[in-house]
C-alpha atoms as a PDB file:
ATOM      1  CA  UNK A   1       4.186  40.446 -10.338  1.00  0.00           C
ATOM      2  CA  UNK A   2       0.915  42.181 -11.331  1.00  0.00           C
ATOM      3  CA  UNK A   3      -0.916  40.956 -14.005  1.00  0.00           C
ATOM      4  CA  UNK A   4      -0.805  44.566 -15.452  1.00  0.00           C
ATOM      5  CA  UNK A   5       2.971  44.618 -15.670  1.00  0.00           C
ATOM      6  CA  UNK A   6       3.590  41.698 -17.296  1.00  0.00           C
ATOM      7  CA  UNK A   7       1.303  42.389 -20.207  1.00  0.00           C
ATOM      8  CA  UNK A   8       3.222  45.570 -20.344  1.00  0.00           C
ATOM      9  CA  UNK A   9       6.579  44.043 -20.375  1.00  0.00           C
ATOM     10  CA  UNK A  10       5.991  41.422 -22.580  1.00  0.00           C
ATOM     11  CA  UNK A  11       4.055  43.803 -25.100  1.00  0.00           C
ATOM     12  CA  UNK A  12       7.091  46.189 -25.194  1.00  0.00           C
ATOM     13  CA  UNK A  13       9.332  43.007 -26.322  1.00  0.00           C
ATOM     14  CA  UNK A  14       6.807  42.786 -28.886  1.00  0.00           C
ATOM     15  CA  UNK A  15       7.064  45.917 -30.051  1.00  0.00           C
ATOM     16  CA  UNK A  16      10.481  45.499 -30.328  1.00  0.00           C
ATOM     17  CA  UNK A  17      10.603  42.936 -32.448  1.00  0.00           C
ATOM     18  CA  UNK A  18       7.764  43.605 -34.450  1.00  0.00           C
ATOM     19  CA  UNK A  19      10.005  45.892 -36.254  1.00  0.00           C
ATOM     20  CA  UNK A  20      12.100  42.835 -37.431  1.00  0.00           C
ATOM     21  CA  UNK A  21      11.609  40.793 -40.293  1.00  0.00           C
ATOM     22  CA  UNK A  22       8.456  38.927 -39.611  1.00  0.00           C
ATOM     23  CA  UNK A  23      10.088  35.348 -39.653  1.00  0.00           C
ATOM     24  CA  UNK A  24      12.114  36.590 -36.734  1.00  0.00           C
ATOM     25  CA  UNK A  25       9.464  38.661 -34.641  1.00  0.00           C
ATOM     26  CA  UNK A  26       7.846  35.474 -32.386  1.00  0.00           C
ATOM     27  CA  UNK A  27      10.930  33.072 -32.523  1.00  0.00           C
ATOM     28  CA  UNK A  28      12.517  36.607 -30.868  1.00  0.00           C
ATOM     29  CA  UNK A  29       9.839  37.371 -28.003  1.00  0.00           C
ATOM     30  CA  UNK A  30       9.778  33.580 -27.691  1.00  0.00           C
ATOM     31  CA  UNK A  31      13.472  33.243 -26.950  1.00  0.00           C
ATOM     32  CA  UNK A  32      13.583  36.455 -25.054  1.00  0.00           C
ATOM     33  CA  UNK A  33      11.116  35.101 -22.656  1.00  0.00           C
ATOM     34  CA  UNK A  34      12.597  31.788 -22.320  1.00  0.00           C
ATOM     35  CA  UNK A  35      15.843  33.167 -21.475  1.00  0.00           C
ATOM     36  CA  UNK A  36      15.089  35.734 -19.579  1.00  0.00           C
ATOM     37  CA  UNK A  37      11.882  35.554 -17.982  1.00  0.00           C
ATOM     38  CA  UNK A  38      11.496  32.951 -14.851  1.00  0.00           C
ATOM     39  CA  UNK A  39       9.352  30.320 -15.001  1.00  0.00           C
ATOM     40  CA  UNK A  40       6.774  31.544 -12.404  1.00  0.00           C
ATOM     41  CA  UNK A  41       6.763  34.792 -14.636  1.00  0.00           C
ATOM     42  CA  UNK A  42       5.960  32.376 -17.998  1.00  0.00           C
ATOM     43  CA  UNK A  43       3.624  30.298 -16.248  1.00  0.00           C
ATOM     44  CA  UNK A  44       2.043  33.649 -14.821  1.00  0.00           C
ATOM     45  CA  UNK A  45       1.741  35.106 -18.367  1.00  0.00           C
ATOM     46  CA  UNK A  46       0.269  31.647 -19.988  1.00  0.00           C
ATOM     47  CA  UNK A  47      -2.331  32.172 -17.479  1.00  0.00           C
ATOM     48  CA  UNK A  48      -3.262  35.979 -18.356  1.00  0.00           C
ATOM     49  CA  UNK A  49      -3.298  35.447 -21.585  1.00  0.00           C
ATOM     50  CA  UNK A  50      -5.625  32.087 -21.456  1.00  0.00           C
ATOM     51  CA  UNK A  51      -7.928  34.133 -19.718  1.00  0.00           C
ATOM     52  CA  UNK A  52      -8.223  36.930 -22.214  1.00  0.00           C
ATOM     53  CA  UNK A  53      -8.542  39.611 -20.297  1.00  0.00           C
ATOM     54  CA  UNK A  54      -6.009  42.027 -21.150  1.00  0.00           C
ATOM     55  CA  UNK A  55      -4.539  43.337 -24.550  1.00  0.00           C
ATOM     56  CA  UNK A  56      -1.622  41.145 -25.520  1.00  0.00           C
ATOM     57  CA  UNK A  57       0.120  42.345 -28.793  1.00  0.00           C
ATOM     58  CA  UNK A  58      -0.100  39.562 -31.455  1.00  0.00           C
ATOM     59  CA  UNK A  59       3.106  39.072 -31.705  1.00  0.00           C
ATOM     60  CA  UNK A  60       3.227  38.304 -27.924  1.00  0.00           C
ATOM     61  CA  UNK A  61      -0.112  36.495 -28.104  1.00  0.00           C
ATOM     62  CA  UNK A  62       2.152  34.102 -30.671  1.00  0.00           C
ATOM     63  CA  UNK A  63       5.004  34.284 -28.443  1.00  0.00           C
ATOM     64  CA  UNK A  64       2.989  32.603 -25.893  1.00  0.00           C
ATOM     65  CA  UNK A  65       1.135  29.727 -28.042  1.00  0.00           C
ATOM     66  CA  UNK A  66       4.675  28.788 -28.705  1.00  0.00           C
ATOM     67  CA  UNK A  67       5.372  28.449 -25.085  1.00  0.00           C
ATOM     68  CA  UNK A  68       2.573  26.834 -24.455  1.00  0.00           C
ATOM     69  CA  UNK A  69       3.087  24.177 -27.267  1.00  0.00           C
ATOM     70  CA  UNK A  70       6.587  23.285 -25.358  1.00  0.00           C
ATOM     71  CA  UNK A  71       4.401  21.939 -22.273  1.00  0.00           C
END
């Protein structure tokens, strides 16, 4: 999938849940991605967002530090 579309899905999550109490807005995108995202897509998206080229909501950009703490 396009590097493009990812950052757009995964910011739209963020969205989402950025409307939620903050204690629930990265465990959310982080379990939304973990259950619903493939690996390949996760790995893909640990690899956009390590190379900092696109606009990543913060709440996703947290998201993803949390993935990438679980190896």
């Amino acid at each position: 999938m396009s590097p493009d579309k990812l950052v757009h899905m995964v910011n739209q999550i963020a969205a989402f849940f950025a409307s939620q109490p903050p204690a629930r807005q990265v465990p959310g995108v982080t379990n939304h991605l973990r259950d619903f995202w493939a690996p390949e897509m996760r790995s893909q998206l640990l690899q956009i967002a390590a190379a900092g080229e696109h606009e990543i909501h913060p709440v996703a950009q947290a998201a993803v530090e949390a993935l990438r703490g679980e190896g």
